[in-house]
N, C-alpha and C. Protein backbone atom coordinates (compact mmCIF):
# COMPACT_ATOMS: atom_id res chain seq x y z
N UNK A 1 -13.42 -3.40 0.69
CA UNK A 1 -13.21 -2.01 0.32
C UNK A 1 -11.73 -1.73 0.06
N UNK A 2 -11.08 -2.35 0.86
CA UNK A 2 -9.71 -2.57 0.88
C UNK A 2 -8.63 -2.61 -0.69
N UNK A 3 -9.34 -4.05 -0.57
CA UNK A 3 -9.12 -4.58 -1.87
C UNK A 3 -9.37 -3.64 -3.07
N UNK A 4 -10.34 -3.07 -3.16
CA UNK A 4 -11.09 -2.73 -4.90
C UNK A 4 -10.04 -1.14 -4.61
N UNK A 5 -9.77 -0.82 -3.53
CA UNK A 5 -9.33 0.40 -3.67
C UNK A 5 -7.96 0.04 -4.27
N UNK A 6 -7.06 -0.72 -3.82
CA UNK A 6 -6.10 -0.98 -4.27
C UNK A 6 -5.77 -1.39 -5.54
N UNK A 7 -6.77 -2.24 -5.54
CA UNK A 7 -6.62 -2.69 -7.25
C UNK A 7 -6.96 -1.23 -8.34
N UNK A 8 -8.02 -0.56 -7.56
CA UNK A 8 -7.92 0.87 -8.56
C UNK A 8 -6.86 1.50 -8.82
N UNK A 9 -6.02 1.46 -8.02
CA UNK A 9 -4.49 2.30 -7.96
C UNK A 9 -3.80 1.89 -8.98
N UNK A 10 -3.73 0.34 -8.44
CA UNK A 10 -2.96 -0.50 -9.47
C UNK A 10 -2.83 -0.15 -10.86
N UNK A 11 -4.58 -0.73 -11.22
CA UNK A 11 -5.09 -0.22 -12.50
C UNK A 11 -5.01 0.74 -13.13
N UNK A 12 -4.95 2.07 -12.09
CA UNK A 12 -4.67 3.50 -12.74
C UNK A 12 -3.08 3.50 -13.31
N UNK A 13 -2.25 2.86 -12.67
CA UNK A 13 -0.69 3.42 -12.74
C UNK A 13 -0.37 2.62 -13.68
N UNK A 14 -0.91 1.54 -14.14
CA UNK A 14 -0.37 0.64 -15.16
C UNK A 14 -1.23 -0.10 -15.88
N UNK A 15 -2.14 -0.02 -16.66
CA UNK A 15 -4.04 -0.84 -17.16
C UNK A 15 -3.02 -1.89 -18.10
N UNK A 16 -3.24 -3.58 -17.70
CA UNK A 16 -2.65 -3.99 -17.95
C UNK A 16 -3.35 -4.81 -19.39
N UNK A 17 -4.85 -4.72 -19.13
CA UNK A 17 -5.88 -4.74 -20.58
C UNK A 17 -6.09 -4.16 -21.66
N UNK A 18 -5.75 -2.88 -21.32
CA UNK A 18 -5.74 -1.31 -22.57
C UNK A 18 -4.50 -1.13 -22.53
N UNK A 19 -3.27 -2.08 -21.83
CA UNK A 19 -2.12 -1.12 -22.71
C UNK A 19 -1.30 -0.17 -22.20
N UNK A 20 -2.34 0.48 -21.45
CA UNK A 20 -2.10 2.09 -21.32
C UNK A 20 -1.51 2.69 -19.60
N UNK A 21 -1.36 3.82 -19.52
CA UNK A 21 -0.90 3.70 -18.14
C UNK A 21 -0.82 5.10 -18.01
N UNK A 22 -0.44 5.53 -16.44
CA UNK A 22 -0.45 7.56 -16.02
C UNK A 22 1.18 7.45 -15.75
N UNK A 23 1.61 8.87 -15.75
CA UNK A 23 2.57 9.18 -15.14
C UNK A 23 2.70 8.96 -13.91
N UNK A 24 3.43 8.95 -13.30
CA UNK A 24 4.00 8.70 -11.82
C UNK A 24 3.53 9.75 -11.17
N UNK A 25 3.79 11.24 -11.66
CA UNK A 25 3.40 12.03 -10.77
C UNK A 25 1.90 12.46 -10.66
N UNK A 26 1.36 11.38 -11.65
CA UNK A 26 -0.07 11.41 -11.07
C UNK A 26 -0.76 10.38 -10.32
N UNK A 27 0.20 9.27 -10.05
CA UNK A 27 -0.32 8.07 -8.96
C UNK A 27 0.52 7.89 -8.03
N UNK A 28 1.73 8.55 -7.99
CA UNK A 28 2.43 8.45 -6.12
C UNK A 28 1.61 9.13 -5.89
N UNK A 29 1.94 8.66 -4.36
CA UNK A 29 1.18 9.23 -3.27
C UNK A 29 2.36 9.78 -2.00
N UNK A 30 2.29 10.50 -1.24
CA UNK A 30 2.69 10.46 0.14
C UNK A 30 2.07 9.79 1.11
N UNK A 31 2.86 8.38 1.59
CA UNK A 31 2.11 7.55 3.02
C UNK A 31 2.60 7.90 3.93
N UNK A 32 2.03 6.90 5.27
CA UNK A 32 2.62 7.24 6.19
C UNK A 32 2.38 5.41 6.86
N UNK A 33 3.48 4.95 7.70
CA UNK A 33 3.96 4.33 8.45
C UNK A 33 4.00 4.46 9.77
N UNK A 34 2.59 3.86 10.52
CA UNK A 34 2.31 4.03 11.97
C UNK A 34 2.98 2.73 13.02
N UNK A 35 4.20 3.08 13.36
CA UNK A 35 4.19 1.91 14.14
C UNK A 35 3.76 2.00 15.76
N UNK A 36 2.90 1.02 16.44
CA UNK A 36 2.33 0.83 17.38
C UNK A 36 3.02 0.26 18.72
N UNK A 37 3.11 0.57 20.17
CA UNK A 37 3.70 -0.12 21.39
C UNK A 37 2.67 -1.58 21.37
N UNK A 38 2.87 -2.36 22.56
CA UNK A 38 1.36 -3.29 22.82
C UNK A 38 0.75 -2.47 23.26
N UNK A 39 0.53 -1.53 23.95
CA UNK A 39 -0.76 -0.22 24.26
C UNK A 39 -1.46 0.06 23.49
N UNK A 40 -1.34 -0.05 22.50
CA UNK A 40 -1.67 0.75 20.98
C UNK A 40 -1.65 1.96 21.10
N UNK A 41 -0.32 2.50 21.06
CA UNK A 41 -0.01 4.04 20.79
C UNK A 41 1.09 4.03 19.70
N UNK A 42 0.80 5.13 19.44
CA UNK A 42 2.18 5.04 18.30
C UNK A 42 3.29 5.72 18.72
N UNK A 43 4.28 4.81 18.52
CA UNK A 43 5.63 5.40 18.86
C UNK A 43 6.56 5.76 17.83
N UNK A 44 6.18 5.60 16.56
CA UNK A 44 6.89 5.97 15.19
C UNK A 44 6.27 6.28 14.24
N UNK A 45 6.50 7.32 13.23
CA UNK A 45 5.77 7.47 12.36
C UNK A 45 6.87 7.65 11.15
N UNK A 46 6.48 7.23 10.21
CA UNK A 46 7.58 7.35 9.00
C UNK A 46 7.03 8.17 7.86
N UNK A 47 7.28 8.65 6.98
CA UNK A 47 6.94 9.50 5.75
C UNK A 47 7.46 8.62 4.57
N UNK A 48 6.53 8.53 3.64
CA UNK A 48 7.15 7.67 2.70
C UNK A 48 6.94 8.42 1.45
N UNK A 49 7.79 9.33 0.54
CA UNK A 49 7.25 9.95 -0.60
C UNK A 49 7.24 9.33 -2.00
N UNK A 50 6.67 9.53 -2.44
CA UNK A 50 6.31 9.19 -4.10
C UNK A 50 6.21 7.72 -4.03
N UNK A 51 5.21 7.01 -3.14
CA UNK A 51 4.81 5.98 -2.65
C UNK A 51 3.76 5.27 -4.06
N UNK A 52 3.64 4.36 -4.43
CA UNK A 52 2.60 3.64 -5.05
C UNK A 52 2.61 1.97 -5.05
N UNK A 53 1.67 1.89 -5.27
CA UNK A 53 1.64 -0.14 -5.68
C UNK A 53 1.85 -0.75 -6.77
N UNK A 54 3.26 -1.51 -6.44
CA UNK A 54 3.77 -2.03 -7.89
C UNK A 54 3.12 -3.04 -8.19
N UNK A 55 2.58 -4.31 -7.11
CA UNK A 55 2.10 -5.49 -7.29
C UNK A 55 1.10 -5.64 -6.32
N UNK A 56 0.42 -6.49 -6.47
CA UNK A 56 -0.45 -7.03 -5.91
C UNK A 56 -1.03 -8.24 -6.37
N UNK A 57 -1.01 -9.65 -4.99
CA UNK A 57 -1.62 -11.02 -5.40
C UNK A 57 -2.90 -11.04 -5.74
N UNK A 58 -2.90 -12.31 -6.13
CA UNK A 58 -4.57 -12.73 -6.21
C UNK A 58 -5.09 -13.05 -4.40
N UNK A 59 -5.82 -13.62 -4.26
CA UNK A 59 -6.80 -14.00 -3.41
C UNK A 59 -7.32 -14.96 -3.67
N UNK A 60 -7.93 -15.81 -2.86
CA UNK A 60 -8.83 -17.14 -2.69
C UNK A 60 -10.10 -16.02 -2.30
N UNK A 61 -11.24 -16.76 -2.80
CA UNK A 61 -12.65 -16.29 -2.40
C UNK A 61 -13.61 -17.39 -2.43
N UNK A 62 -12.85 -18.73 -1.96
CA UNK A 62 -13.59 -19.71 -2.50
C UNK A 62 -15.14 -19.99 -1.33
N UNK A 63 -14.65 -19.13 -0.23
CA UNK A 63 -15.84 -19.51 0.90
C UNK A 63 -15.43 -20.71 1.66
N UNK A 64 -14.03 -21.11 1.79
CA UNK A 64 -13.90 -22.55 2.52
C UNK A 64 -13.50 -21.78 4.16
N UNK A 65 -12.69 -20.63 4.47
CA UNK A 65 -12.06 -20.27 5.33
C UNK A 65 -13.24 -19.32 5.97
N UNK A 66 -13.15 -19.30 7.62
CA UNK A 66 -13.77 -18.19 8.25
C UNK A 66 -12.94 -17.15 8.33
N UNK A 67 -12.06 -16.77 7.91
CA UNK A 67 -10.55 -16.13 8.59
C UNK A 67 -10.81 -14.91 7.59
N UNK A 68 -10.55 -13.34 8.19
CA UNK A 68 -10.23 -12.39 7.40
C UNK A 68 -9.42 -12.59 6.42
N UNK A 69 -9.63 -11.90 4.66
CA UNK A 69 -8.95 -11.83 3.93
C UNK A 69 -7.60 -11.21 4.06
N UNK A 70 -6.48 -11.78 3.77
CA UNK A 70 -5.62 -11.16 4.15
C UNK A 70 -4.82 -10.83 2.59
N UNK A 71 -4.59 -9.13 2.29
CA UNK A 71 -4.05 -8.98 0.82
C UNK A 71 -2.62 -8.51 0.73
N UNK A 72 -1.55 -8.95 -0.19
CA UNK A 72 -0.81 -9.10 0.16
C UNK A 72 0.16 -8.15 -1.10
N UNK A 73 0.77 -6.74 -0.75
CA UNK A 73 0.63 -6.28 -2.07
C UNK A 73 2.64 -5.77 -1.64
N UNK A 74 3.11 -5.24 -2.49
CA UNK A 74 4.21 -4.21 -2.60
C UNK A 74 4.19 -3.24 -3.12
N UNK A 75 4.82 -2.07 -1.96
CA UNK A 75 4.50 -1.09 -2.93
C UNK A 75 6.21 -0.25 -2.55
N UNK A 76 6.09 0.67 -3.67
CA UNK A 76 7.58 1.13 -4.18
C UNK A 76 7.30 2.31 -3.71
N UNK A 77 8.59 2.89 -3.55
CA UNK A 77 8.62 4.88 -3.07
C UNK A 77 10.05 5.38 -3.47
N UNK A 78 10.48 6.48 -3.35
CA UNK A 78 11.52 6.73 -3.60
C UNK A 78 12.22 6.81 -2.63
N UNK A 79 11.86 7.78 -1.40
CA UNK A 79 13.23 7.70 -0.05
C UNK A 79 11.40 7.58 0.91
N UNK A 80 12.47 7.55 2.07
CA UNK A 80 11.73 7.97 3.74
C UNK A 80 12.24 8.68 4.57
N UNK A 81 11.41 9.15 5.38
CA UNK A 81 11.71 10.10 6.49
C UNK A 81 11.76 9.93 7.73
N UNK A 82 12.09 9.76 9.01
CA UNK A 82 11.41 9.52 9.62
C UNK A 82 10.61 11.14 10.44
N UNK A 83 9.35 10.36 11.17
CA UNK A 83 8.96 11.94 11.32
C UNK A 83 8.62 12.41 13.10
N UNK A 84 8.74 10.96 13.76
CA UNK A 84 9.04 10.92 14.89
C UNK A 84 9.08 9.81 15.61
N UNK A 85 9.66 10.01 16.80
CA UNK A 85 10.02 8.37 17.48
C UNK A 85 11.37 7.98 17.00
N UNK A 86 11.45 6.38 16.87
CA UNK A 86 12.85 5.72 16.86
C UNK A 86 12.47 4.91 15.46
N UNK A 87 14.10 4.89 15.00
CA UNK A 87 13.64 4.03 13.82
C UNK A 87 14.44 2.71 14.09
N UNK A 88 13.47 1.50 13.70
CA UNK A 88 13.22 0.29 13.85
C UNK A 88 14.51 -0.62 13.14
């Protein structure tokens, strides 16, 4: 689910088959950046504005590994915030 969502983003901000592509201010996003103690609580939260995905790898799907897919992407923003806690 992960995956196909991301690659939709991708696809929206830049269709690399048609050519074609959206404005920015219709595929940033505002994220957010949860960082966790070993408790699992969060002790930081960051704001990331005009956030989107510049890249993203391929994947193996060959069926040799038991191991969660792991996807491995970058994504670009303009500044950050922080919005509480300590920054790292």
């Amino acid at each position: 689910y992960v995956m196909t969502r991301l690659k939709g983003w991708l696809q929206y901000s830049r269709d690399i088959i048609n050519t074609a592509g959206t404005y920015k201010s219709q595929y940033a996003a505002t994220s957010f950046i949860y960082q966790y103690d070993d408790a699992e609580n969060v002790v930081s939260t960051t704001k990331i504005y005009n956030s989107f995905l510049k890249t993203m790898d391929d994947i193996s799907t060959d069926g040799s590994a038991s191991t969660p897919i792991e996807i491995s992407a970058t994504i670009s923003y303009d500044w950050t915030q922080l919005v509480q806690g300590f920054a790292s």
